[in-house]
C-alpha atoms as a PDB file:
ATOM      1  CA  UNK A   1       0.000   0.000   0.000  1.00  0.00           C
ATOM      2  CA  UNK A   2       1.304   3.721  -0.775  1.00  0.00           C
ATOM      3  CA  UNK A   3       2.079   6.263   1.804  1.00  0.00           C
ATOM      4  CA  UNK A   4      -0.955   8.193   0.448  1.00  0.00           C
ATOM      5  CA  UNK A   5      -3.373   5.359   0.507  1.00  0.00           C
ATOM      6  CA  UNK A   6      -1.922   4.709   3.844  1.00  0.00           C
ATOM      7  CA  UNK A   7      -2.501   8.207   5.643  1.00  0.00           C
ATOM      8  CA  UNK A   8      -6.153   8.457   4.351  1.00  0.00           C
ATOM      9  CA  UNK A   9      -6.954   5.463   5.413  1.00  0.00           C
ATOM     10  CA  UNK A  10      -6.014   6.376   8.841  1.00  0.00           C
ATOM     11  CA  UNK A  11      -7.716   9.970   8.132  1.00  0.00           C
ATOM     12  CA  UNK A  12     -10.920   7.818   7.244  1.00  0.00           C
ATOM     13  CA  UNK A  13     -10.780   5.953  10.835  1.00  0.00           C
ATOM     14  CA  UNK A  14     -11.122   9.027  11.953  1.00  0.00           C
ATOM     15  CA  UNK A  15      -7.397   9.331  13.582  1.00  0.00           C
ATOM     16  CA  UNK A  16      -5.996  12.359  14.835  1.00  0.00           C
ATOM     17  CA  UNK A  17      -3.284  13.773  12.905  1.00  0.00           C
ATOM     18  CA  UNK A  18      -0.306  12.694  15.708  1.00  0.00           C
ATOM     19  CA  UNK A  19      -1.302   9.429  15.314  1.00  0.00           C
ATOM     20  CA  UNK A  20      -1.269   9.633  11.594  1.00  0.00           C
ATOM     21  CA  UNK A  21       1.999  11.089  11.567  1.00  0.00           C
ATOM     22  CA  UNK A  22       3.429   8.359  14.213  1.00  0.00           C
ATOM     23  CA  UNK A  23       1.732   5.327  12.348  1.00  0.00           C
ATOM     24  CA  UNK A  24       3.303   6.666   8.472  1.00  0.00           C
ATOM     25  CA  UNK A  25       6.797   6.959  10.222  1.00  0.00           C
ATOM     26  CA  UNK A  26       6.530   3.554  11.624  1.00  0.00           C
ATOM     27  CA  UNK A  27       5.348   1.911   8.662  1.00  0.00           C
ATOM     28  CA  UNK A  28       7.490   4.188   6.116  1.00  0.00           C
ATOM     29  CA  UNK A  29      10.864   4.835   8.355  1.00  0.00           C
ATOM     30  CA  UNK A  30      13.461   4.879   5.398  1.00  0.00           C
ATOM     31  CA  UNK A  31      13.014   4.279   1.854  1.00  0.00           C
ATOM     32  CA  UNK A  32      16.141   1.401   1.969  1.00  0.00           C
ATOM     33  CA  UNK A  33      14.003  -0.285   4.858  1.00  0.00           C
ATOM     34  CA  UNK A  34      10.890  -0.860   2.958  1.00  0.00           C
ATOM     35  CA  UNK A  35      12.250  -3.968   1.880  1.00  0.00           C
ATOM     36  CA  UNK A  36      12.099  -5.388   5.456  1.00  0.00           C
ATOM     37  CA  UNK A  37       8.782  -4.034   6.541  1.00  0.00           C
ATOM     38  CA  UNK A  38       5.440  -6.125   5.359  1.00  0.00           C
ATOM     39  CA  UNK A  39       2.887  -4.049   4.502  1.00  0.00           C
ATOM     40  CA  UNK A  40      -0.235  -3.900   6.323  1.00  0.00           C
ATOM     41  CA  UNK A  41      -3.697  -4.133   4.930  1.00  0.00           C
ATOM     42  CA  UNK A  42      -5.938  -0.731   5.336  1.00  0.00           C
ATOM     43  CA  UNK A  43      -8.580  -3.190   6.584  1.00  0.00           C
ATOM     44  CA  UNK A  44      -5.820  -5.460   9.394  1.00  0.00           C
ATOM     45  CA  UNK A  45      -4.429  -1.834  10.308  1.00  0.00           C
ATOM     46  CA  UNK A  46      -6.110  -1.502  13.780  1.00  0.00           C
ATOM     47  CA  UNK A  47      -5.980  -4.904  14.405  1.00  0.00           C
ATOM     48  CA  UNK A  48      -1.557  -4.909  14.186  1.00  0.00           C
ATOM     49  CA  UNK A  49      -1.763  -1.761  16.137  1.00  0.00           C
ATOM     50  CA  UNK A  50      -3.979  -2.903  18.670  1.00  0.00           C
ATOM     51  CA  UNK A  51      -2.023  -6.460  18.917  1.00  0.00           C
ATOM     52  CA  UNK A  52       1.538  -4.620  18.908  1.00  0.00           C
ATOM     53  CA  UNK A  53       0.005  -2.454  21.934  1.00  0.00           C
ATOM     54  CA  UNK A  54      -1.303  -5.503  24.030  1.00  0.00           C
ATOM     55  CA  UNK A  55       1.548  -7.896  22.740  1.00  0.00           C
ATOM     56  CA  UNK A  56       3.051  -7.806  26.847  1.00  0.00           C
ATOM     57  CA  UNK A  57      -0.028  -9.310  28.378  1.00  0.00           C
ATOM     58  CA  UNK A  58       0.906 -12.619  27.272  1.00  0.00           C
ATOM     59  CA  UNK A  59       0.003 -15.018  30.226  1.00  0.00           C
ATOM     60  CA  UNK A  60       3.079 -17.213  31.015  1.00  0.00           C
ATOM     61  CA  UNK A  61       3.176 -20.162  32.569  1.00  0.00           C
ATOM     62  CA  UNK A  62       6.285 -23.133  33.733  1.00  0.00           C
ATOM     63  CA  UNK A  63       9.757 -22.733  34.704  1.00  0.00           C
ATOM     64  CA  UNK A  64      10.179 -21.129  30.963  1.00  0.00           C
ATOM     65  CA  UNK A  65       7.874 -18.796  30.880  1.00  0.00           C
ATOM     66  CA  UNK A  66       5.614 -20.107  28.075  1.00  0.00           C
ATOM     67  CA  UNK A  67       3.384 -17.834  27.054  1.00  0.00           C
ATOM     68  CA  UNK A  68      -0.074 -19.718  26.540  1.00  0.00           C
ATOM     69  CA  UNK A  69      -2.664 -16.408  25.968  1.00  0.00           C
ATOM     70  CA  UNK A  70      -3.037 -12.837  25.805  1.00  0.00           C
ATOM     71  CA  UNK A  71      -4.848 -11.902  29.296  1.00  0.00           C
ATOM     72  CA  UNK A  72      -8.097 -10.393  27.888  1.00  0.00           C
ATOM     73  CA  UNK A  73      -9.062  -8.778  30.963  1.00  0.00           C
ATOM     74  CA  UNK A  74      -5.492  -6.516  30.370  1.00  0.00           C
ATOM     75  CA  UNK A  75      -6.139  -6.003  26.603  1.00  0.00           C
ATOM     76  CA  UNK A  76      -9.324  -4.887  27.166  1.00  0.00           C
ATOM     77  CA  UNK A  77      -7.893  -2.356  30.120  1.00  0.00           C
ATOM     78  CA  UNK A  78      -5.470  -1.709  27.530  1.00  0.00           C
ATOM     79  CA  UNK A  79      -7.999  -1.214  24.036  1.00  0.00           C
ATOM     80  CA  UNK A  80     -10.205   1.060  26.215  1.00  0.00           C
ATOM     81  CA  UNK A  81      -7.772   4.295  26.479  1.00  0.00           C
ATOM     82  CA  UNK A  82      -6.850   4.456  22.640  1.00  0.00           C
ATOM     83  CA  UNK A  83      -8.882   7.185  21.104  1.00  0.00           C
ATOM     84  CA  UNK A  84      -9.653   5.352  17.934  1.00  0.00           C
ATOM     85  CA  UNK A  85     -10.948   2.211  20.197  1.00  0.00           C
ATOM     86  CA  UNK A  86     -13.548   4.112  21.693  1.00  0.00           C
ATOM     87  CA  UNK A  87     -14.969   5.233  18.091  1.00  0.00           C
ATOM     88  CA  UNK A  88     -15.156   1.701  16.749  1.00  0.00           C
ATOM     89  CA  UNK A  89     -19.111  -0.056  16.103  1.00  0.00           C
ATOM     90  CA  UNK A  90     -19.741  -2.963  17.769  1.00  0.00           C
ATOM     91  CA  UNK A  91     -19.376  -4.702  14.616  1.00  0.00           C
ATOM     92  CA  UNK A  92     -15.981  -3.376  13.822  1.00  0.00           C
ATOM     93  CA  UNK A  93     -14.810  -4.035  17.189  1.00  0.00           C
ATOM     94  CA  UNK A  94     -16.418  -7.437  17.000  1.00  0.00           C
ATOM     95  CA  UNK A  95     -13.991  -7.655  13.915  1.00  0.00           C
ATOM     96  CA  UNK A  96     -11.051  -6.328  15.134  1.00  0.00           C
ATOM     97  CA  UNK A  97     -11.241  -8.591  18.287  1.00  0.00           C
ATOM     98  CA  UNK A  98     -11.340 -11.829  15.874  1.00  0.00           C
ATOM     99  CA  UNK A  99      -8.444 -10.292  14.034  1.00  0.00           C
ATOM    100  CA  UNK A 100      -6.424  -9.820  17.320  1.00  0.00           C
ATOM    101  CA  UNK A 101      -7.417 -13.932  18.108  1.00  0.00           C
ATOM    102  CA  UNK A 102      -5.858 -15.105  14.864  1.00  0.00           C
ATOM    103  CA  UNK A 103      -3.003 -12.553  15.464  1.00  0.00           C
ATOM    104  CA  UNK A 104      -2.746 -14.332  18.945  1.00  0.00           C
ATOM    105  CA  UNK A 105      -2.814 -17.779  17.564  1.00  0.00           C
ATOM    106  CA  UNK A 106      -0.408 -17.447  14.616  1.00  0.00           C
ATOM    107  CA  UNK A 107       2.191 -15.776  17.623  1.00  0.00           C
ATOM    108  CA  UNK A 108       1.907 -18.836  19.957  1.00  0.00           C
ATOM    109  CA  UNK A 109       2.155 -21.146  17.001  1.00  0.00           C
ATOM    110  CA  UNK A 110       5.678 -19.053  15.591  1.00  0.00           C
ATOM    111  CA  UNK A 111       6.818 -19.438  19.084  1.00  0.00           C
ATOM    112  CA  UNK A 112       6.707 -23.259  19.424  1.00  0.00           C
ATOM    113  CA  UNK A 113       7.952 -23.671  15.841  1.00  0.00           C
ATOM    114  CA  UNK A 114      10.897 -21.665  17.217  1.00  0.00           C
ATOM    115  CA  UNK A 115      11.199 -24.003  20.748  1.00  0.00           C
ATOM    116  CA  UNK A 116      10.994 -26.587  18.920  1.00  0.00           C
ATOM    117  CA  UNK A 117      13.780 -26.041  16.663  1.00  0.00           C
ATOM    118  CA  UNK A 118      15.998 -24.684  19.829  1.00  0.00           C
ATOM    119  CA  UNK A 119      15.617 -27.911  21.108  1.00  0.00           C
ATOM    120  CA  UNK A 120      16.544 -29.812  18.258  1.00  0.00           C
ATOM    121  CA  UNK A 121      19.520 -27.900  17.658  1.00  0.00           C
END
């Protein structure tokens, strides 16, 4: 997605123009380090945001640490005080909550693929 398609998307959300500015420099920090940055979807947007904001309220459990779940009780805590959270429908929140599951899911599944092949090495 282009810069421009990018930052009107965000104006379309209904984001404030510091958050606009701090999202575009996150996603477009130097034209050489494009090539290492995936882009994001206009419609998965929120739901990276919101799962890079709540990404430290992994539960953890064993000697190890292993994080099993994202505490939803602290996400929720967490979702409430972002400005663009509180302007969300119930089905767009209902949508962006799925999209933070599968985000969830595909993160505990990376992680064991990665245990796994730490132990076998």
């Amino acid at each position: 997605m282009g810069k421009d398609t990018f930052t009107q998307t965000l104006k379309n959300i209904g984001a404030s123009a510091a958050e606009i500015s701090q999202a575009v420099t996150a996603q477009y920090p130097q034209q050489q380090d494009n090539e290492q940055i995936p882009d994001i979807q206009p419609a998965n947007y929120l739901i990276v945001e919101l799962f890079f904001s709540v990404a430290k309220y992994f539960e953890r459990v064993g000697m190890e640490a292993t994080p099993v779940c994202l505490d939803p009780l602290k996400v929720e805590t967490r979702a409430s005080k972002i400005a663009w959270y509180k302007k969300l429908d119930e089905k767009s929140m209902e949508t962006l909550w799925y999209g933070l599951d599968v985000m969830e899911s595909e993160c505990l599944q990376a992680w064991s693929q990665q245990r796994e092949q730490a132990k076998n090495e």
